[in-house]
C-alpha atoms as a PDB file:
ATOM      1  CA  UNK A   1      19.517   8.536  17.962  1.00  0.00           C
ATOM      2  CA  UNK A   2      23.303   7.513  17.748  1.00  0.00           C
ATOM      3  CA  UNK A   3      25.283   9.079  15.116  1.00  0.00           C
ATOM      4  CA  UNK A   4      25.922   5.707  14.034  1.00  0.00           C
ATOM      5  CA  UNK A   5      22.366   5.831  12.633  1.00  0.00           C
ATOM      6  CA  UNK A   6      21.231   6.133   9.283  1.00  0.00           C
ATOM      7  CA  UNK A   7      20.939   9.753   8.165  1.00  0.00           C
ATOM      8  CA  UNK A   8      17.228  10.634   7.531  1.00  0.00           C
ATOM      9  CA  UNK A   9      16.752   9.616   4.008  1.00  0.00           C
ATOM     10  CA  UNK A  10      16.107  13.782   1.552  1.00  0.00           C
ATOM     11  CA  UNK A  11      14.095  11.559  -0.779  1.00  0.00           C
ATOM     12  CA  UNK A  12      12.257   7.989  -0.541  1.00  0.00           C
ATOM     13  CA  UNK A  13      11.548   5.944  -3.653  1.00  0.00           C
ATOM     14  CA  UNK A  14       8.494   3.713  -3.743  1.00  0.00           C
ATOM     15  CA  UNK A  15       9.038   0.264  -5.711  1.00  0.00           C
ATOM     16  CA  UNK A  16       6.296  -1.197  -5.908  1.00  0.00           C
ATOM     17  CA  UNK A  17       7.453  -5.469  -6.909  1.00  0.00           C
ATOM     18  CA  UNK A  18       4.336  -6.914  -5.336  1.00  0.00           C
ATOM     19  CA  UNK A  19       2.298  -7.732  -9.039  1.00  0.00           C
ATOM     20  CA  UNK A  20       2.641 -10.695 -10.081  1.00  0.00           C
ATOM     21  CA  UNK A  21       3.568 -10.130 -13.432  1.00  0.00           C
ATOM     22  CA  UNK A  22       0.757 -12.213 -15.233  1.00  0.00           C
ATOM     23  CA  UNK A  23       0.727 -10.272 -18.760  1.00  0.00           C
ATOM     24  CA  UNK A  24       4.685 -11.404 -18.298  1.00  0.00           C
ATOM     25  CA  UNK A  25       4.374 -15.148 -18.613  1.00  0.00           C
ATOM     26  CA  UNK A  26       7.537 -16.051 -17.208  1.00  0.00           C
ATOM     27  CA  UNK A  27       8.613 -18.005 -14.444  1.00  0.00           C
ATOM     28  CA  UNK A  28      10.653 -15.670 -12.720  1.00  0.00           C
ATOM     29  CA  UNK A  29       9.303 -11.971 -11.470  1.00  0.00           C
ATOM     30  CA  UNK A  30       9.499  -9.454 -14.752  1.00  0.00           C
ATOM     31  CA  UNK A  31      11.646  -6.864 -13.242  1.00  0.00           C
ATOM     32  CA  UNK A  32      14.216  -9.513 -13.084  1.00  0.00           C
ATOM     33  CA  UNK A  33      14.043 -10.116 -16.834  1.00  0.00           C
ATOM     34  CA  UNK A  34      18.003  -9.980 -18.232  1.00  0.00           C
ATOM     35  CA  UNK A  35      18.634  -7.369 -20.756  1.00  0.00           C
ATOM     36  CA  UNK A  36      22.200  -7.502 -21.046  1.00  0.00           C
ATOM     37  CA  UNK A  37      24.874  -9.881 -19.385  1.00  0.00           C
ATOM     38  CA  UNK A  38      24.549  -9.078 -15.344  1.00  0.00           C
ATOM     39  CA  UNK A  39      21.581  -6.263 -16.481  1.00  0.00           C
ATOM     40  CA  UNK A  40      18.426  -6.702 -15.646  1.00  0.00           C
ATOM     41  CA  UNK A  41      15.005  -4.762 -16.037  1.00  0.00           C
ATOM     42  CA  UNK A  42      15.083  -3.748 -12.633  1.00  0.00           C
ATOM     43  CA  UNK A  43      18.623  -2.469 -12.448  1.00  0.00           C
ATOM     44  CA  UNK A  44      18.026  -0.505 -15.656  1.00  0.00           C
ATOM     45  CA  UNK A  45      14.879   0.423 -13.893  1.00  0.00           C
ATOM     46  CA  UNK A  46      16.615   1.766 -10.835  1.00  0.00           C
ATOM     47  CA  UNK A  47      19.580   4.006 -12.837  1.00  0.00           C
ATOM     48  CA  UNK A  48      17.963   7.384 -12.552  1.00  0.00           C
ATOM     49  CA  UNK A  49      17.844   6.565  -8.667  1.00  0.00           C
ATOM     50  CA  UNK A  50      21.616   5.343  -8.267  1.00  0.00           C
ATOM     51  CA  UNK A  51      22.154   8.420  -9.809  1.00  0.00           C
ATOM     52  CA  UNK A  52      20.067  10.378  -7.247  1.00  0.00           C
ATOM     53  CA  UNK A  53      22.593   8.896  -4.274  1.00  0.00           C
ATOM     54  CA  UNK A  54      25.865   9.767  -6.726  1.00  0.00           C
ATOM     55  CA  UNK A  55      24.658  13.373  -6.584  1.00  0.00           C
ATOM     56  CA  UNK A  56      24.871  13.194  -2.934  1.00  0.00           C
ATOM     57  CA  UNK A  57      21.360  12.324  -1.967  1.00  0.00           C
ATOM     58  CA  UNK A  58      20.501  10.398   0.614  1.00  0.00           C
ATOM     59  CA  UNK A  59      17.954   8.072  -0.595  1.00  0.00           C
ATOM     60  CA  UNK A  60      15.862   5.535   0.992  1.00  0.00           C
ATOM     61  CA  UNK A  61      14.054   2.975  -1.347  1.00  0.00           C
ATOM     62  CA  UNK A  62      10.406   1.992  -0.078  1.00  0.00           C
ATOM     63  CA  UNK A  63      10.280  -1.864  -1.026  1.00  0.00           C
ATOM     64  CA  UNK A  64       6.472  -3.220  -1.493  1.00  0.00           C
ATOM     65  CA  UNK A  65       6.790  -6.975  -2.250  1.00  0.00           C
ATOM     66  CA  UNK A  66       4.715  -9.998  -1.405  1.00  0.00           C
ATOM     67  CA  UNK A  67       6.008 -13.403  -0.594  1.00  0.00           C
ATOM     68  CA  UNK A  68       6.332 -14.532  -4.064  1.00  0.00           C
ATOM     69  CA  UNK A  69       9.028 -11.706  -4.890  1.00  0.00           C
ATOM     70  CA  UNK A  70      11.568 -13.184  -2.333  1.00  0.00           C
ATOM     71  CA  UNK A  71      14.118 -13.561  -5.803  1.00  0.00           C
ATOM     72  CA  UNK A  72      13.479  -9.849  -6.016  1.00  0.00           C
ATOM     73  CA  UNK A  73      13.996  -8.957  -2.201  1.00  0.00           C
ATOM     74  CA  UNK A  74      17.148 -11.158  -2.836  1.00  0.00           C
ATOM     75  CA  UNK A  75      18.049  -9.533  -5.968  1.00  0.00           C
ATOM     76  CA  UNK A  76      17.977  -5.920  -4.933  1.00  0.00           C
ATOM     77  CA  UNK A  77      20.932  -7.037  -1.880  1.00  0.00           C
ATOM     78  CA  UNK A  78      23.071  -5.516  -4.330  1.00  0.00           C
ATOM     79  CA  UNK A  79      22.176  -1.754  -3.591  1.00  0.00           C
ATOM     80  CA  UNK A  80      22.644  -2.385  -0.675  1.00  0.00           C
ATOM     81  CA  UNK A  81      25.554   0.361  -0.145  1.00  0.00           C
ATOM     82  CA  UNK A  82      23.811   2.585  -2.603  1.00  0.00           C
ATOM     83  CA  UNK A  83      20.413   2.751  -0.807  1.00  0.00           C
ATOM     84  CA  UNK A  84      18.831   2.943   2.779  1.00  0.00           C
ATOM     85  CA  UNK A  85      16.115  -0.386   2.064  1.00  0.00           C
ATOM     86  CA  UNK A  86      13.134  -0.930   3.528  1.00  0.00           C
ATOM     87  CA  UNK A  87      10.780  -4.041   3.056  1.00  0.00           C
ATOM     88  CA  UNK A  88       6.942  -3.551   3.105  1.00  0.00           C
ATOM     89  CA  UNK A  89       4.759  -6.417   2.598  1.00  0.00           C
ATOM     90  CA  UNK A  90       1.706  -4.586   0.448  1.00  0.00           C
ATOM     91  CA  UNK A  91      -1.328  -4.223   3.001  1.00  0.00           C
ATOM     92  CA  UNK A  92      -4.231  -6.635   1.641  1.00  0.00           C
ATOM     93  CA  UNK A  93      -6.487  -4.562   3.348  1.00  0.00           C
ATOM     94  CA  UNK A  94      -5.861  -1.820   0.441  1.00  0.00           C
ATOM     95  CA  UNK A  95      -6.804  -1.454  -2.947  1.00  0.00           C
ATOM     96  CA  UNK A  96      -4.490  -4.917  -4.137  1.00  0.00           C
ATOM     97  CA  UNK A  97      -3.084  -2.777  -7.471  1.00  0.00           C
ATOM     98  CA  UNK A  98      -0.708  -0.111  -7.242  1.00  0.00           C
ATOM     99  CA  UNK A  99      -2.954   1.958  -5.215  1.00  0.00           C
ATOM    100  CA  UNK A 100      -2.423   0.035  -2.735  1.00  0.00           C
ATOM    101  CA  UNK A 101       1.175  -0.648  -2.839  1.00  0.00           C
ATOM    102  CA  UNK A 102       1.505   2.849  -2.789  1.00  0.00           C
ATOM    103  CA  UNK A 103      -0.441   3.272   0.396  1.00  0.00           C
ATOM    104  CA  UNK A 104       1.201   0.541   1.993  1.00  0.00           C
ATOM    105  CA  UNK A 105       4.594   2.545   1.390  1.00  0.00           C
ATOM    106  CA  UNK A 106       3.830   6.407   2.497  1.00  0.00           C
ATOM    107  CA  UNK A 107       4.258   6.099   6.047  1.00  0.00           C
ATOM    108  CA  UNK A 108       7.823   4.527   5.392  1.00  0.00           C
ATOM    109  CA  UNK A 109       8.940   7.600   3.520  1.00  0.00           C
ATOM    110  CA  UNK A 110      10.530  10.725   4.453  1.00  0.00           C
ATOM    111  CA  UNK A 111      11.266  13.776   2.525  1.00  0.00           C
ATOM    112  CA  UNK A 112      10.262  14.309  -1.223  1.00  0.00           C
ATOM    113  CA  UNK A 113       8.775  11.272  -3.138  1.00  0.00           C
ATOM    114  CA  UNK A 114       9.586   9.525  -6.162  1.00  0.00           C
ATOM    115  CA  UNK A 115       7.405   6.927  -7.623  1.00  0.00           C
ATOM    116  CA  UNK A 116       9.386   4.313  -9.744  1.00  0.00           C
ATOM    117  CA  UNK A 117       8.097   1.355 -10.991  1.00  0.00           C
ATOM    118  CA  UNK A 118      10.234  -1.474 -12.013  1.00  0.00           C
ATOM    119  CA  UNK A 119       8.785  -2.692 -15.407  1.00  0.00           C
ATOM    120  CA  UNK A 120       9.798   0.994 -16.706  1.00  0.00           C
ATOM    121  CA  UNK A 121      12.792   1.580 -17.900  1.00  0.00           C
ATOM    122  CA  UNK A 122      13.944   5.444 -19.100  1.00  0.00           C
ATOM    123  CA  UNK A 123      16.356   5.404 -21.773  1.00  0.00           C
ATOM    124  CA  UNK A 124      18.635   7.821 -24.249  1.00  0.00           C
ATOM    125  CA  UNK A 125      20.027  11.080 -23.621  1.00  0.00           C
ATOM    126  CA  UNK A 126      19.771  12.474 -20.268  1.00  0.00           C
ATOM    127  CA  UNK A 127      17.644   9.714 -18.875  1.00  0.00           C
ATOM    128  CA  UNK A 128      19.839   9.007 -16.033  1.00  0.00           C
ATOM    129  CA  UNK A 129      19.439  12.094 -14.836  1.00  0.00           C
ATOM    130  CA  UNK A 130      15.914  12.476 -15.277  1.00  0.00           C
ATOM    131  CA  UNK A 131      14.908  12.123 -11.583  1.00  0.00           C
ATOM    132  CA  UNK A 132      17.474  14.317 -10.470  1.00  0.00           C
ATOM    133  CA  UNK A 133      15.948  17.092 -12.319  1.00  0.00           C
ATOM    134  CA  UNK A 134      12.590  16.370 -11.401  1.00  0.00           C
ATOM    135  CA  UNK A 135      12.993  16.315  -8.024  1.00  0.00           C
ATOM    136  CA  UNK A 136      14.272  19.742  -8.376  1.00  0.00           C
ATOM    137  CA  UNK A 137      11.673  21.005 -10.397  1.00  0.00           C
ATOM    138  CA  UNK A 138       8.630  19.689  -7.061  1.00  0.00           C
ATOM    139  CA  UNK A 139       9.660  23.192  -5.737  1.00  0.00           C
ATOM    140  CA  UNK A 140       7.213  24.940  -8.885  1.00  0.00           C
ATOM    141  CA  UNK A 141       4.405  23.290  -9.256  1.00  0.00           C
ATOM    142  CA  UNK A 142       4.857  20.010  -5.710  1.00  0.00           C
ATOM    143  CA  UNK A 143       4.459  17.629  -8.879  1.00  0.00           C
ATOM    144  CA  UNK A 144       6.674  16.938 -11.668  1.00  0.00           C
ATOM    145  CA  UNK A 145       6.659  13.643 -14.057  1.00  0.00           C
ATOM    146  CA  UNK A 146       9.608  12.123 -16.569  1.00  0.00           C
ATOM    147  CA  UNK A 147       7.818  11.492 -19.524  1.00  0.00           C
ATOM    148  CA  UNK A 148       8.180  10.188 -22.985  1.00  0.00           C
ATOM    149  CA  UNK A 149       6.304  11.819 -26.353  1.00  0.00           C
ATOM    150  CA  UNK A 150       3.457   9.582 -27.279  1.00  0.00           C
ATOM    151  CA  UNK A 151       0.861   8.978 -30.334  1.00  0.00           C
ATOM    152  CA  UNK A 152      -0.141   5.495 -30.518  1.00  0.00           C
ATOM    153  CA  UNK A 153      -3.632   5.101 -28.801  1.00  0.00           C
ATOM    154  CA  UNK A 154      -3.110   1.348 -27.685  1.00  0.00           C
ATOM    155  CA  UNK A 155       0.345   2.498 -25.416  1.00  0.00           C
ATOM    156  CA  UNK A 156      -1.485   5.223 -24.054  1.00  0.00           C
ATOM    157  CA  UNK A 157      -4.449   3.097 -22.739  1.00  0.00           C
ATOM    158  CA  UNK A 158      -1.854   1.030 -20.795  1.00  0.00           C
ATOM    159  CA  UNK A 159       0.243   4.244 -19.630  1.00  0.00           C
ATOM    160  CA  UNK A 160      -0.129   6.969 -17.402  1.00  0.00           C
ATOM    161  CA  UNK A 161      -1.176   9.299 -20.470  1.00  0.00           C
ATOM    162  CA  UNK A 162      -0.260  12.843 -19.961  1.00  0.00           C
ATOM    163  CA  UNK A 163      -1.689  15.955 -22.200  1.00  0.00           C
ATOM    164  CA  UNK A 164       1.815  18.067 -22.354  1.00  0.00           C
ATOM    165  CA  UNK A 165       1.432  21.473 -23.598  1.00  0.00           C
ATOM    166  CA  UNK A 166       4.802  23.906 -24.303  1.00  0.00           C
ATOM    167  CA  UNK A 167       5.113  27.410 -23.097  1.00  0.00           C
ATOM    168  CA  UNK A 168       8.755  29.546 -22.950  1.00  0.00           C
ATOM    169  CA  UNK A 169      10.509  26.638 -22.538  1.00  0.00           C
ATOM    170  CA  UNK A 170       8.567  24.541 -20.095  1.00  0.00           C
ATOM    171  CA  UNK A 171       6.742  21.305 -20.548  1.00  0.00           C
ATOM    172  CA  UNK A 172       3.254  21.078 -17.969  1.00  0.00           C
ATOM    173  CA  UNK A 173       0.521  18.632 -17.490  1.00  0.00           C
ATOM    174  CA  UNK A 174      -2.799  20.265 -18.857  1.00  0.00           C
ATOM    175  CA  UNK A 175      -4.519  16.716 -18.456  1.00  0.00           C
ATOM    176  CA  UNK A 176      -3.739  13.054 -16.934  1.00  0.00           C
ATOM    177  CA  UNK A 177      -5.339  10.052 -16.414  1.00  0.00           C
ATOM    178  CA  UNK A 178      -4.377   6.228 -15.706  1.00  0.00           C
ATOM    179  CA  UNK A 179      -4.856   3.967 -18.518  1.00  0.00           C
ATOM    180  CA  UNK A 180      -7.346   6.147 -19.944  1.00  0.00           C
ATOM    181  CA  UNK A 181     -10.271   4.031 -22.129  1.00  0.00           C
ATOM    182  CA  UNK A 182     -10.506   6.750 -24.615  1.00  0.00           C
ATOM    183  CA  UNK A 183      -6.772   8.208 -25.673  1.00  0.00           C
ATOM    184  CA  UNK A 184      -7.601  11.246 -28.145  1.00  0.00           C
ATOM    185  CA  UNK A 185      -6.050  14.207 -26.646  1.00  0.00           C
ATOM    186  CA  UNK A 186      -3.212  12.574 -24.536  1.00  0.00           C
ATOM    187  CA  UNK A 187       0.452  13.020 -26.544  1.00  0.00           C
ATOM    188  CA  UNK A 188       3.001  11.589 -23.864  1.00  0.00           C
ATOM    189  CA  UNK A 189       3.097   9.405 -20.743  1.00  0.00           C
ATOM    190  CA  UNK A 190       4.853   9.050 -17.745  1.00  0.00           C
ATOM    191  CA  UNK A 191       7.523   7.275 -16.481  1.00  0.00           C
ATOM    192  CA  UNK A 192       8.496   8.609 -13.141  1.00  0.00           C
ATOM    193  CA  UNK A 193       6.984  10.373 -11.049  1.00  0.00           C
ATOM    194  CA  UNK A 194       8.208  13.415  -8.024  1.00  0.00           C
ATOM    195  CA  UNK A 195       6.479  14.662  -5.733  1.00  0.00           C
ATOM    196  CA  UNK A 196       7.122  17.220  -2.402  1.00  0.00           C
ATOM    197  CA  UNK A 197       6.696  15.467   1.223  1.00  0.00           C
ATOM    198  CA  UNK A 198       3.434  18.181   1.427  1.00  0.00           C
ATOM    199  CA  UNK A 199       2.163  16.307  -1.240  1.00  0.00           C
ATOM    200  CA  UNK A 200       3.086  12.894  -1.293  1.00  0.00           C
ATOM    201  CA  UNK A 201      -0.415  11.633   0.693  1.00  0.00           C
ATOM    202  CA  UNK A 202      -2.353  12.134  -2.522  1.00  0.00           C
ATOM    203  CA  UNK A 203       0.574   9.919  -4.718  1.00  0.00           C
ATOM    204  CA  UNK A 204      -1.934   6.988  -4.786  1.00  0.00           C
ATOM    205  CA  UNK A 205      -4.544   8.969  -6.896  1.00  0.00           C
ATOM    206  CA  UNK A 206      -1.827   9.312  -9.549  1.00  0.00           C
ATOM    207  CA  UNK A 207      -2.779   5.821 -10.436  1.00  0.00           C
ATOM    208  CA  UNK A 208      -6.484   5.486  -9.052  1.00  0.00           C
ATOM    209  CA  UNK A 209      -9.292   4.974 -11.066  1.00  0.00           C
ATOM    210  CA  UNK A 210     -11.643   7.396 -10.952  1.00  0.00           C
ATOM    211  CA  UNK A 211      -9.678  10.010  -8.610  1.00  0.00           C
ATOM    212  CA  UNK A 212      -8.684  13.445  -9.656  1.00  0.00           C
ATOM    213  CA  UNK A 213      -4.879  12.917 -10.973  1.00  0.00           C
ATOM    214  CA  UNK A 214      -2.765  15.559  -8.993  1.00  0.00           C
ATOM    215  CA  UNK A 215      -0.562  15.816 -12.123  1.00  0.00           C
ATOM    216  CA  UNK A 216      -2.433  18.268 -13.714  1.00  0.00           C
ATOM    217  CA  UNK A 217      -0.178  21.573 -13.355  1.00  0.00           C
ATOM    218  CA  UNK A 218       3.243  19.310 -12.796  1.00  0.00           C
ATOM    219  CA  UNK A 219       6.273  20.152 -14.818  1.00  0.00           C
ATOM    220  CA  UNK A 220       7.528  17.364 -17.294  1.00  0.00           C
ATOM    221  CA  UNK A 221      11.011  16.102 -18.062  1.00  0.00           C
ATOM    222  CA  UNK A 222      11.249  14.637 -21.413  1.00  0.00           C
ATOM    223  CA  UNK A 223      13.142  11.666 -21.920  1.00  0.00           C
ATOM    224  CA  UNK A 224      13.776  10.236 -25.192  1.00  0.00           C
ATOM    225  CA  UNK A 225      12.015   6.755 -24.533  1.00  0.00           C
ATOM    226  CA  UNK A 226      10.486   5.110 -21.771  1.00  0.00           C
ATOM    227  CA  UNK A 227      10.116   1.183 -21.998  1.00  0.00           C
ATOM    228  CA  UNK A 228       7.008  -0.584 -20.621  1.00  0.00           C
ATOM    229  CA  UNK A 229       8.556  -4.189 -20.103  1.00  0.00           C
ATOM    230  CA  UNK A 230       5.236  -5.669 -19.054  1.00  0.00           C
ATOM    231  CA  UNK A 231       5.346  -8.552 -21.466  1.00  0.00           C
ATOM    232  CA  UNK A 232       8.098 -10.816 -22.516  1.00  0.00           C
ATOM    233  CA  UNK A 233       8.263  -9.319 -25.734  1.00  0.00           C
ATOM    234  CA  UNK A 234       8.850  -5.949 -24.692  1.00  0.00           C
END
């Protein structure tokens, strides 16, 4: 290796931009939906991890696209000084949803894991560093989520519904499942997701149906909101 190279990344972030966005109705990709002048859903998406580098981090962010998110590919050229980038086309050979993005991304990363998705935007006080302190908190329990409080049985049946319980000051996963058909008993969601390098193979069953969720046990950063912008309305 020349010392020229890039240093090995201490966390990767999977992005997984390869749906296409068909609850969205648009005709550009969601994530690059404009919020604000210059802002879009994907930049707003991406602020917890820009602040991950500011902290000193070296991060690399795990890319899964297909060829109709070239205007993403060619969006995210911006973070370009912020972020190591690498492009993965997501394997067809996989499961085709996130599962399967998520696959197609492990053996790019290195170090601890973060799974951001970017439809999902954390927001209000202390969201931008929100990954920063989950990352940290992998070293209790390998796991740890962002989440957002939760009551309303129709968003938790499109979340990642969580079942938080309190005790001396920290927040765990008793129970998790992906867009669960029956929501009684689930009271947040999650947002983000951090995970140790030891742990990061079973990532994909965060989001499989039918698999064991390894979030049971991880410790959960509350943020005030977290924004599913997976229809033009939101």
């Amino acid at each position: 290796m020349h010392s020229s190279s890039v240093p090995f990344p201490d966390v990767s972030i999977v992005l997984p931009c390869a749906g296409f966005g068909t609850r969205f109705g648009a005709p550009y990709s969601k994530e690059l939906h404009c919020l604000a002048p210059g802002v879009t859903v994907l930049d707003r998406s991406l602020e917890a991890v820009v602040e991950l580098a500011k902290s000193g981090l070296n991060v690399r962010l795990v890319v899964v696209f297909g060829t109709h998110k070239l205007d993403t590919v060619s969006y995210l050229a911006r973070y370009a000084g912020i972020f190591h980038m690498v492009f993965v086309y997501q394997d067809q050979s996989l499961e085709p949803g996130l599962d399967g993005a998520i696959r197609s991304a492990l053996p790019m990363t290195q170090g601890a894991v973060a799974l951001v998705l970017p439809d999902i935007v954390v927001s209000g006080a202390g969201s931008a560093g929100s990954l920063l302190a989950a990352l940290r908190q992998t070293g209790v329990a390998g796991w740890s989520v962002v989440a957002a409080e939760e009551r309303d049985p129709d968003t938790l049946q499109q979340m990642g519904a969580l079942a938080l319980v309190e005790e001396g000051g920290v927040v765990t996963v008793r129970a998790a499942a992906d867009k669960p058909a029956d929501p009684s008993g689930f009271n947040a969601f999650w947002g983000m997701v951090a995970v140790t390098e030891e742990e990061a193979h079973r990532l994909p069953d965060v989001v499989s149906k039918g698999a064991d969720s390894p979030l049971v046990g991880a410790v959960a950063l509350m943020v005030e909101e977290i924004v599913n912008y997976n229809t033009a309305a939101g």
